[in-house]
PDB file of N, CA and C in Angstrom:
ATOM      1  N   UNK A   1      46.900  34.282  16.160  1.00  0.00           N
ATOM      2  CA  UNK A   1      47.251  32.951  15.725  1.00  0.00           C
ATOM      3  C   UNK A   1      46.743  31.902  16.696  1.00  0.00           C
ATOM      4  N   UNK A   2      46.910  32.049  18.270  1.00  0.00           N
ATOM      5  CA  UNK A   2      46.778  30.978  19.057  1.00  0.00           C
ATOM      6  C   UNK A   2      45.358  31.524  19.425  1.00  0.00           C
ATOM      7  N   UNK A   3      44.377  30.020  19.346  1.00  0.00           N
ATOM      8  CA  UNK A   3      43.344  30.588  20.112  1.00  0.00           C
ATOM      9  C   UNK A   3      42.878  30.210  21.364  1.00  0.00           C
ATOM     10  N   UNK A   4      41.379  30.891  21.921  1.00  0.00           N
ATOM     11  CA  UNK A   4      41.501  30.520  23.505  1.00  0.00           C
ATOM     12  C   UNK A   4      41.182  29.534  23.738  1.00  0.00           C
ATOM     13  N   UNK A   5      41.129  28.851  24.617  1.00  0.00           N
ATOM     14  CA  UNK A   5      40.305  27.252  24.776  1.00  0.00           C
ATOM     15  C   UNK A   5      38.886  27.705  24.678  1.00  0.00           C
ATOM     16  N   UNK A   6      38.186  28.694  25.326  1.00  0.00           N
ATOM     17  CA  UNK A   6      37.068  28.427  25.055  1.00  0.00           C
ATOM     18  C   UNK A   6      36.400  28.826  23.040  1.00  0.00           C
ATOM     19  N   UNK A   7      37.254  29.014  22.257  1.00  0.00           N
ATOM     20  CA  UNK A   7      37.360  29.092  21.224  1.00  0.00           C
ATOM     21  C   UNK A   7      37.276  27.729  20.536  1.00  0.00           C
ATOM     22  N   UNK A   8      38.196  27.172  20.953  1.00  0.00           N
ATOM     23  CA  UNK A   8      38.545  25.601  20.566  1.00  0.00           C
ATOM     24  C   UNK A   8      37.283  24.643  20.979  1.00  0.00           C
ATOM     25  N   UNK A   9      37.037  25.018  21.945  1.00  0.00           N
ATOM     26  CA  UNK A   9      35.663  23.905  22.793  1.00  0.00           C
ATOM     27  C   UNK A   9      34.451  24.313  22.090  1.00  0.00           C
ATOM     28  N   UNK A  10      34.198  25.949  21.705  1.00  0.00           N
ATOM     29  CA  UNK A  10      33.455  26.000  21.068  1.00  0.00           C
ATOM     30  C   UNK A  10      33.330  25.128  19.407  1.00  0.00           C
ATOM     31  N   UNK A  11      34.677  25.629  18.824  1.00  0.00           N
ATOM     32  CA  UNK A  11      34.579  24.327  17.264  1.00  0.00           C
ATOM     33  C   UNK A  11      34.477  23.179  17.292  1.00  0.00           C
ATOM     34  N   UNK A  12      35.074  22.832  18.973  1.00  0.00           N
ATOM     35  CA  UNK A  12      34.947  21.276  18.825  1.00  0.00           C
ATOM     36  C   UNK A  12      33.270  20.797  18.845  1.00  0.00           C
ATOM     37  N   UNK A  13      32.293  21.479  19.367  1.00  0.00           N
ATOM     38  CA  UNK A  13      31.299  21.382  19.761  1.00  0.00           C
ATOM     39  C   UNK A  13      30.416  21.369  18.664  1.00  0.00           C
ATOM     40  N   UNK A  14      30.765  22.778  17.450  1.00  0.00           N
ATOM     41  CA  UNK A  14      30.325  22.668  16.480  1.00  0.00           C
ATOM     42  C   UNK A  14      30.128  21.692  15.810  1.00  0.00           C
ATOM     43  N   UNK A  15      31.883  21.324  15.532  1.00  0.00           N
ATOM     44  CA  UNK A  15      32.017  20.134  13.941  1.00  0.00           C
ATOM     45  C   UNK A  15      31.617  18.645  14.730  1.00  0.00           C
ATOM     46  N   UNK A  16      31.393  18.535  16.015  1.00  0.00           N
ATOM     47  CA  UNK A  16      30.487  17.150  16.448  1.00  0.00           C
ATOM     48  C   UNK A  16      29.100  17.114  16.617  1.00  0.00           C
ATOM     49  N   UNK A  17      28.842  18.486  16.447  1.00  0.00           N
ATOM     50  CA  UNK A  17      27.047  18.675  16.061  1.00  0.00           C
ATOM     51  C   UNK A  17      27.010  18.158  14.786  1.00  0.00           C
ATOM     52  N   UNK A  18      28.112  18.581  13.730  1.00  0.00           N
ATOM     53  CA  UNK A  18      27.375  18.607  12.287  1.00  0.00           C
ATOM     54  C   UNK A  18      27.752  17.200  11.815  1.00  0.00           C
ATOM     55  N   UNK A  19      29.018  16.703  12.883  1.00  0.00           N
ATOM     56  CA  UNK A  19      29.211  15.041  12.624  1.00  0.00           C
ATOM     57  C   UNK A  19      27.448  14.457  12.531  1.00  0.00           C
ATOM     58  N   UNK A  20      27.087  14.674  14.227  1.00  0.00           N
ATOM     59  CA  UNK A  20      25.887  13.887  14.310  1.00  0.00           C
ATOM     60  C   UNK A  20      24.858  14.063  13.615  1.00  0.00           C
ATOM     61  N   UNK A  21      24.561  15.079  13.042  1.00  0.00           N
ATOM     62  CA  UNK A  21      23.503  15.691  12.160  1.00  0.00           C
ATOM     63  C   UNK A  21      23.286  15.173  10.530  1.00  0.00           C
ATOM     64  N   UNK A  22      24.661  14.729  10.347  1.00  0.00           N
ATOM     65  CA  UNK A  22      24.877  14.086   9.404  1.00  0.00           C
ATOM     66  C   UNK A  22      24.873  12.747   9.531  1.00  0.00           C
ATOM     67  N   UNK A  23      25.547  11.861  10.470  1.00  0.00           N
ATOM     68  CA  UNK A  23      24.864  10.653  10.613  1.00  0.00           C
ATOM     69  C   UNK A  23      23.679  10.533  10.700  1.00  0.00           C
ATOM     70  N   UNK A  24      22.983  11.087  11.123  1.00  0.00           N
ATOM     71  CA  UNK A  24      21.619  10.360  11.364  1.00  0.00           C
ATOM     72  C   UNK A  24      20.778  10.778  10.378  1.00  0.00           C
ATOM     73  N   UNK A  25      21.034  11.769   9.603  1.00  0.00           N
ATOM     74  CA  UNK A  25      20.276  11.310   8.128  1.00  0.00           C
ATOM     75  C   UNK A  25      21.104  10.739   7.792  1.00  0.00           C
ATOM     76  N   UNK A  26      22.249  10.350   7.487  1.00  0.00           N
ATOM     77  CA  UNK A  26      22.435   9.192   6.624  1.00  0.00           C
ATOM     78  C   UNK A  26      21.906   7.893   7.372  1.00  0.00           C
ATOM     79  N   UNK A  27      22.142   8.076   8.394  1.00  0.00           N
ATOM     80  CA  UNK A  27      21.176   6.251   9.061  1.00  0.00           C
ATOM     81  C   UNK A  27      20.123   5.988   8.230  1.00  0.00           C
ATOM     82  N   UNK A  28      19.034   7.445   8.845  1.00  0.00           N
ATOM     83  CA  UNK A  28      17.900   7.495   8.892  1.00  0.00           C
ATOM     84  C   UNK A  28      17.541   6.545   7.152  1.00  0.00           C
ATOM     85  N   UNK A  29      18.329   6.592   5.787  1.00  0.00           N
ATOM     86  CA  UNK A  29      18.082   6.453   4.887  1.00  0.00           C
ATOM     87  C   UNK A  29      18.016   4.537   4.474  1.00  0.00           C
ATOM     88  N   UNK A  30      19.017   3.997   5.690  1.00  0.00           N
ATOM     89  CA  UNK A  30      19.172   2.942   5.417  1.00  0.00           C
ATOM     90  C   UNK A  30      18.082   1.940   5.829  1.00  0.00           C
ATOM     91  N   UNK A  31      17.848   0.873   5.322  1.00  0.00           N
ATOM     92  CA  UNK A  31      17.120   0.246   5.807  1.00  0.00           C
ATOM     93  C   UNK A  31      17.207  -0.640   7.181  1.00  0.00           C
ATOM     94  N   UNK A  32      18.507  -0.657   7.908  1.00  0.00           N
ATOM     95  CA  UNK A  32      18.756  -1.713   9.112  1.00  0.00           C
ATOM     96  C   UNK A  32      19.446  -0.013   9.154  1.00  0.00           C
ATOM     97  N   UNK A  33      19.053  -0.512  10.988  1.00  0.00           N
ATOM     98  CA  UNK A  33      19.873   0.692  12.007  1.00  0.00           C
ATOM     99  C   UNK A  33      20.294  -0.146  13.244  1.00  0.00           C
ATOM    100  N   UNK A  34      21.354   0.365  13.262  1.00  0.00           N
ATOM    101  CA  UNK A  34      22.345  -0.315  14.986  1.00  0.00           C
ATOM    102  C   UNK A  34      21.569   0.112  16.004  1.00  0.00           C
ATOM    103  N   UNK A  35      21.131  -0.882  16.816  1.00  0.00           N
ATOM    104  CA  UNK A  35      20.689  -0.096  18.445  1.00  0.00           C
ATOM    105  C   UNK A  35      21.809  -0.845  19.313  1.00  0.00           C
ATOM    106  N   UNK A  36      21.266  -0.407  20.403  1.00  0.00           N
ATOM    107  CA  UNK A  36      22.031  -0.569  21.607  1.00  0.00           C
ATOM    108  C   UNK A  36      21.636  -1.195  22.383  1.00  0.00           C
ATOM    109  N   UNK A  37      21.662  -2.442  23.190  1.00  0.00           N
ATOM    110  CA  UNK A  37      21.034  -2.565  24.944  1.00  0.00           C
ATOM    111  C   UNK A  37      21.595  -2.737  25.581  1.00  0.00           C
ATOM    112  N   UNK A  38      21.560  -3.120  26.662  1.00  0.00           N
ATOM    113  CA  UNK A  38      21.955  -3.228  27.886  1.00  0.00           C
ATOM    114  C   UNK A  38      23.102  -3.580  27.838  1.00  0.00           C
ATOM    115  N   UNK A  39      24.426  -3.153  28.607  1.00  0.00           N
ATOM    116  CA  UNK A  39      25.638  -3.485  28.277  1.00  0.00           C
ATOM    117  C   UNK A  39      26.509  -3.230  27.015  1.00  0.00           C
ATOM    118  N   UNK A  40      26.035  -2.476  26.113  1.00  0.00           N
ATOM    119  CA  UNK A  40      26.830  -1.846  24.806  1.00  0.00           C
ATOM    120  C   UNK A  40      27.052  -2.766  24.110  1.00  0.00           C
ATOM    121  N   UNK A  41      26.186  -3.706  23.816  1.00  0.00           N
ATOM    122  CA  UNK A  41      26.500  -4.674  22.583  1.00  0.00           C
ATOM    123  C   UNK A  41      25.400  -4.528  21.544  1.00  0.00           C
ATOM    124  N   UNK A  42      26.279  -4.473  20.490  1.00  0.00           N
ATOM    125  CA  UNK A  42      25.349  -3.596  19.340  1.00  0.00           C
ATOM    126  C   UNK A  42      24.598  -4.718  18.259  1.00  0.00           C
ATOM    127  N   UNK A  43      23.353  -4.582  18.385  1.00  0.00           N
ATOM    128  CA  UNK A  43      22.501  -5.511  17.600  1.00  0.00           C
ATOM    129  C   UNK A  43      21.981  -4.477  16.234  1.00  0.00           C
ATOM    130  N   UNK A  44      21.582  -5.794  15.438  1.00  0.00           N
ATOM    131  CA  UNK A  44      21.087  -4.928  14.223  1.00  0.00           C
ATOM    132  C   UNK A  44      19.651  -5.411  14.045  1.00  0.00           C
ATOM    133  N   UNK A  45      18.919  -4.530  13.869  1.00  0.00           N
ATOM    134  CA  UNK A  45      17.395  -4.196  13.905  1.00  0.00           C
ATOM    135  C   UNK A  45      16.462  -3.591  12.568  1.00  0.00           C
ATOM    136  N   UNK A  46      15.244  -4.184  12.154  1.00  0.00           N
ATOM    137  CA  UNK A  46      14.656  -3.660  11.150  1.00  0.00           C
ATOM    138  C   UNK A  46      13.692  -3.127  11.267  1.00  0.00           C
ATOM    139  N   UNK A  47      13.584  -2.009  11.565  1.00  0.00           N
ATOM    140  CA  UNK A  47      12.115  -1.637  12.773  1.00  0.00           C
ATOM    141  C   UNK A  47      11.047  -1.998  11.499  1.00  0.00           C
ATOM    142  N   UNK A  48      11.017  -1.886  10.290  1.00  0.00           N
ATOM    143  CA  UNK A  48      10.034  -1.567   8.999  1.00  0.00           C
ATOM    144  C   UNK A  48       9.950  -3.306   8.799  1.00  0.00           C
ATOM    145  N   UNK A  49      10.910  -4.235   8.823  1.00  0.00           N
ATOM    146  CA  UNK A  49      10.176  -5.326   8.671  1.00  0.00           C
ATOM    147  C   UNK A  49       9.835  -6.178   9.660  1.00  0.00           C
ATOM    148  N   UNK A  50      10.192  -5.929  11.039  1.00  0.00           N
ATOM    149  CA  UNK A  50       9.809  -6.053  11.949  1.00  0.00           C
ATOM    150  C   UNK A  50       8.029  -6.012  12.043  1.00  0.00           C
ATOM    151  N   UNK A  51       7.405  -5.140  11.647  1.00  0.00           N
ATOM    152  CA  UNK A  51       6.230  -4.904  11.804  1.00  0.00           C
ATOM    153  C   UNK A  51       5.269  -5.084  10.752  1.00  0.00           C
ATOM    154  N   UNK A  52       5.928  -5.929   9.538  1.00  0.00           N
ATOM    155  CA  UNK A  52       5.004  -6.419   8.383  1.00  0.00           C
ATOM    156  C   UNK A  52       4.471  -7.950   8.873  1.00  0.00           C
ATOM    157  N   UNK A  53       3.380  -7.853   8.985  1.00  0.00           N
ATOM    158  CA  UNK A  53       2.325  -9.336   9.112  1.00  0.00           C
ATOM    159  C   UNK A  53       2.089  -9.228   7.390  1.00  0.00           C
ATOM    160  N   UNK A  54       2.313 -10.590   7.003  1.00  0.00           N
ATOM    161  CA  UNK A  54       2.104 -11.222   5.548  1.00  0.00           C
ATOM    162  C   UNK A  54       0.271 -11.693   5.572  1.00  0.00           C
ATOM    163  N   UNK A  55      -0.176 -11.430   4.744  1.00  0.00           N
ATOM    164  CA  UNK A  55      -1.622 -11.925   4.741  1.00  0.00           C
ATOM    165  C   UNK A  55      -1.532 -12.669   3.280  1.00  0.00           C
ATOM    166  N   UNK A  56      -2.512 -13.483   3.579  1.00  0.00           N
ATOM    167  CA  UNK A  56      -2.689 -14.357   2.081  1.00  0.00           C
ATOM    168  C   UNK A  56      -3.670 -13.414   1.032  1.00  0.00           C
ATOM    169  N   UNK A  57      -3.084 -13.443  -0.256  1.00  0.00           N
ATOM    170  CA  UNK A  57      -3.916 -12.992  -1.458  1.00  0.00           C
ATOM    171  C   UNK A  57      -4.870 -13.926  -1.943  1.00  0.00           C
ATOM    172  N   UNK A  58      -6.050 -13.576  -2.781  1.00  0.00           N
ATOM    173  CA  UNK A  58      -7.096 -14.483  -3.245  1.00  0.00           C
ATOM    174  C   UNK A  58      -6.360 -15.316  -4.373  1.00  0.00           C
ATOM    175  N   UNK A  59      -6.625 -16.386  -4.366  1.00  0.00           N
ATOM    176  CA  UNK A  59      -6.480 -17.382  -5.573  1.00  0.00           C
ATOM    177  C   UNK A  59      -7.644 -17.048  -6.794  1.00  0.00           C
ATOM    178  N   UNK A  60      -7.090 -16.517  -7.938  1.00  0.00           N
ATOM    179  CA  UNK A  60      -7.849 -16.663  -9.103  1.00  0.00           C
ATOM    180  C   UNK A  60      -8.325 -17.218  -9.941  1.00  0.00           C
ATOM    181  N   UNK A  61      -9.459 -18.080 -10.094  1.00  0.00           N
ATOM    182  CA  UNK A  61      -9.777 -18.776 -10.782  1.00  0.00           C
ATOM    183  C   UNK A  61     -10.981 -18.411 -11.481  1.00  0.00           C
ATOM    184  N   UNK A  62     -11.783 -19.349 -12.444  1.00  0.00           N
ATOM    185  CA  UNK A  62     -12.708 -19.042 -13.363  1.00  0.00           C
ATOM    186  C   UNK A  62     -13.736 -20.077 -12.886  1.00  0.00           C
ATOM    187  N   UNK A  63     -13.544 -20.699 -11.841  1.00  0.00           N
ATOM    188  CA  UNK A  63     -14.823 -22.138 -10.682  1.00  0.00           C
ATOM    189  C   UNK A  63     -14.742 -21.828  -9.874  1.00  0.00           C
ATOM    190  N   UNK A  64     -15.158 -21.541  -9.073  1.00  0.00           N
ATOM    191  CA  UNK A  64     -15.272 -21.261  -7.612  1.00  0.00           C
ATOM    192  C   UNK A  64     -15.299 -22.307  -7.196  1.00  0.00           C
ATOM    193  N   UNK A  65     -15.093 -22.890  -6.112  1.00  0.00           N
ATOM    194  CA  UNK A  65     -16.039 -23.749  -5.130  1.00  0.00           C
ATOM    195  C   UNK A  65     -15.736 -23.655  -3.474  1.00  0.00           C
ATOM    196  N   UNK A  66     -16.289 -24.262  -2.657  1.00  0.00           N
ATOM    197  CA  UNK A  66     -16.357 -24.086  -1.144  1.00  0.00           C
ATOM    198  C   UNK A  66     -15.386 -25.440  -1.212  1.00  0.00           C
ATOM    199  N   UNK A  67     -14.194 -25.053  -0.356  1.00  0.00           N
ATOM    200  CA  UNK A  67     -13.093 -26.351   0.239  1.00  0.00           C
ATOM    201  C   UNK A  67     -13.910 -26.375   1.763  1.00  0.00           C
ATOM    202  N   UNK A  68     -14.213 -25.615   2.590  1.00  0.00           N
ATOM    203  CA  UNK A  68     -15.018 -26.667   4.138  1.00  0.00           C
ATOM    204  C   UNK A  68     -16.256 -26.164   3.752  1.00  0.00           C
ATOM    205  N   UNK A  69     -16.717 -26.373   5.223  1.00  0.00           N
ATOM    206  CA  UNK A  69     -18.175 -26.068   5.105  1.00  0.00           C
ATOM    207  C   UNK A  69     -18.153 -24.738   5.985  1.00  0.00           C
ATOM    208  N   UNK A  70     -16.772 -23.904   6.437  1.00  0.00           N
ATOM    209  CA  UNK A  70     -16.865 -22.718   7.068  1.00  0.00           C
ATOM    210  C   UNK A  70     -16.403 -21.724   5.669  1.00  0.00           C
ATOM    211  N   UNK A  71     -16.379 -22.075   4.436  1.00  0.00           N
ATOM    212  CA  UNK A  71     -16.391 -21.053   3.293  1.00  0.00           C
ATOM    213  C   UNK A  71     -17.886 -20.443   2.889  1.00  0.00           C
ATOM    214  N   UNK A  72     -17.802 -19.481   2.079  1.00  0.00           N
ATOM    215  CA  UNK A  72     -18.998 -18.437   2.094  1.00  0.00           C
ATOM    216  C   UNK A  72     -18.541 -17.888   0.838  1.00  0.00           C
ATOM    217  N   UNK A  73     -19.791 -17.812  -0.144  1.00  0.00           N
ATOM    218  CA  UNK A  73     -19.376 -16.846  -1.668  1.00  0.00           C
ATOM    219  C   UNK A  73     -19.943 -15.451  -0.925  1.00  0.00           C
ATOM    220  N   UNK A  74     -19.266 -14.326  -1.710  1.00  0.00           N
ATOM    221  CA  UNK A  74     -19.628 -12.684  -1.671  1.00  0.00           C
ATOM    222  C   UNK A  74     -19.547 -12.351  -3.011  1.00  0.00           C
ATOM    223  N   UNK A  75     -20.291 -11.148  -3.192  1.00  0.00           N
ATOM    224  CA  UNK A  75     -20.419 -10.361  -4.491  1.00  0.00           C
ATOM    225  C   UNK A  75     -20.288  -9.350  -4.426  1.00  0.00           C
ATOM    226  N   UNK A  76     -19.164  -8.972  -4.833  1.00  0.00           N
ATOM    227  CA  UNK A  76     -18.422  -7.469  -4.425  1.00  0.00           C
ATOM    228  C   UNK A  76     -17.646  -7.302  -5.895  1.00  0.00           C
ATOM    229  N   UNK A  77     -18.167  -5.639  -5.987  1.00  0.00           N
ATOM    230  CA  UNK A  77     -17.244  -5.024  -7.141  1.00  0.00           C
ATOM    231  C   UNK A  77     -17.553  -6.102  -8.568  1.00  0.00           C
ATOM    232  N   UNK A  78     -18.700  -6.544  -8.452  1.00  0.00           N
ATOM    233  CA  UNK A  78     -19.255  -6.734  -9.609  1.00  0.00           C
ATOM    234  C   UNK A  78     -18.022  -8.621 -10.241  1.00  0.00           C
ATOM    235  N   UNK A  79     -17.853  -9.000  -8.978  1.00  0.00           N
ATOM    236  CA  UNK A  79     -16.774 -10.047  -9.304  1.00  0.00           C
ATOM    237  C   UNK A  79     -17.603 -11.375  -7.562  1.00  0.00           C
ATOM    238  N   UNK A  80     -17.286 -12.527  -8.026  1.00  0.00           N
ATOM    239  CA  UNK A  80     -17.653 -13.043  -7.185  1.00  0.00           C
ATOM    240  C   UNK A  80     -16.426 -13.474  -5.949  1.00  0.00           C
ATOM    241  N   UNK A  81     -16.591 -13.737  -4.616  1.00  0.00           N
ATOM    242  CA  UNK A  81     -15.270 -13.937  -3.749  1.00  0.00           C
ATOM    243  C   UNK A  81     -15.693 -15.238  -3.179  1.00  0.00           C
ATOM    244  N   UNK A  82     -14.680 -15.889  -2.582  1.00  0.00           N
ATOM    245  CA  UNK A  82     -14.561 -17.014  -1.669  1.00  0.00           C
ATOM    246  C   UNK A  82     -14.141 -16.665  -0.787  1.00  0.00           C
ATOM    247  N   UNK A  83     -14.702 -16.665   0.826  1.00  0.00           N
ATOM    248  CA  UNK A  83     -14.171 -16.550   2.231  1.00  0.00           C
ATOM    249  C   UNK A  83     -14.012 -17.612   2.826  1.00  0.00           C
ATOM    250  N   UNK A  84     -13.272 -17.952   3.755  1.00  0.00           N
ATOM    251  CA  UNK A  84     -13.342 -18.830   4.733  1.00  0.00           C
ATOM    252  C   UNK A  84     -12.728 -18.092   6.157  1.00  0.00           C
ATOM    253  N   UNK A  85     -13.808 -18.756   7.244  1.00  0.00           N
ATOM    254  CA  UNK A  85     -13.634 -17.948   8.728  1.00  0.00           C
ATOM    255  C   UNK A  85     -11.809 -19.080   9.084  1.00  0.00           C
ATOM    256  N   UNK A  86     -12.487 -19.955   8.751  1.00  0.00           N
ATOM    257  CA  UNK A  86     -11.452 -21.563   9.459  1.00  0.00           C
ATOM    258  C   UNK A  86     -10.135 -21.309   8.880  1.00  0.00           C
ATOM    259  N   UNK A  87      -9.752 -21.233   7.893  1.00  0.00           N
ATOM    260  CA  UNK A  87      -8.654 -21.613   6.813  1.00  0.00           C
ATOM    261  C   UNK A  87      -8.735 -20.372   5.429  1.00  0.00           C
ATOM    262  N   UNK A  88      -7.601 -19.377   5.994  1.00  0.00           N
ATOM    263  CA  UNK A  88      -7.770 -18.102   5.086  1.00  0.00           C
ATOM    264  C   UNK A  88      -7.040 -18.476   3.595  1.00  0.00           C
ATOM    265  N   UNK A  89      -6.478 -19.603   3.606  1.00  0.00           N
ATOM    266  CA  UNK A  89      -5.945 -20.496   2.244  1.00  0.00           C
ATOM    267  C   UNK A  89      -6.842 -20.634   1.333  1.00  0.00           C
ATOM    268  N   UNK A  90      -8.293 -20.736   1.853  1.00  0.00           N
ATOM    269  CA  UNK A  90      -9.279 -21.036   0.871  1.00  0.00           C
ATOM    270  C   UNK A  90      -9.320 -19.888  -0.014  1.00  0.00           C
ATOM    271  N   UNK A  91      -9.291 -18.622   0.379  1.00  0.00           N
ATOM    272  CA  UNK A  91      -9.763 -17.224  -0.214  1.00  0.00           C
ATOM    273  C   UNK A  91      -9.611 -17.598  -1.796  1.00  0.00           C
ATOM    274  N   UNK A  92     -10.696 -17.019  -2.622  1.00  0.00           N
ATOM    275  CA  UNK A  92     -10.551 -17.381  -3.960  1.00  0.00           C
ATOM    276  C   UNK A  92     -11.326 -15.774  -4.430  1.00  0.00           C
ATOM    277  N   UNK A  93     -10.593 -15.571  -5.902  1.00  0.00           N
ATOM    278  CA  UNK A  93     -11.225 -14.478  -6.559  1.00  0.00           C
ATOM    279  C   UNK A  93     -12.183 -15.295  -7.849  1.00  0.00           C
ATOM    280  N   UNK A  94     -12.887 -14.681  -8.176  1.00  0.00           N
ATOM    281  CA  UNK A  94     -13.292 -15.162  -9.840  1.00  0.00           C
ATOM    282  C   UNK A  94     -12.286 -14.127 -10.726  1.00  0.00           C
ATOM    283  N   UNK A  95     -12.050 -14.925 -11.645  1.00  0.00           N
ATOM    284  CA  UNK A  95     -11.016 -13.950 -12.841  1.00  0.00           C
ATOM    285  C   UNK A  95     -11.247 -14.089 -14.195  1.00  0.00           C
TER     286      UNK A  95
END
């Protein structure tokens, strides 16, 4: 009936493995995860949008034209493009 301590230390050891094993796939699933720094105050962090840079898409139109004089037409994929080195706002598709 009674068991030994090192019996007990052993389950305790167990069922806080399978605690942690189980948190952290369930973290792992969420999109924000708690970290830690310095001093134990707990911040919340998005490591995945943290590291998205937004780039501009081409504007579609059926006219092209050059807005500076640092824009440039290309002919790619059988469609014409608008670049600009200066101002990536200019970017234009033909559609």
């Amino acid at each position: 009936m009674f068991a030994s301590g090192r019996t007990v230390l052993l389950a305790a050891v167990a069922a806080s493995s399978r605690l942690v094993a189980t948190r952290t796939l369930y973290t792992g699933l969420l999109p924000w995860t708690v970290g830690r720094v310095a001093g134990g105050v707990a911040t919340m962090r998005q490591p995945w949008a943290a590291s998205i840079t937004w780039q501009r898409g081409f504007k579609v139109r059926s006219s092209l034209k050059k807005f500076c004089k640092d824009c440039y037409f290309v002919r790619r994929k059988g469609r014409v493009y608008v670049y600009c080195k200066a101002n990536h706002k200019h970017k234009q598709r033909q559609g």
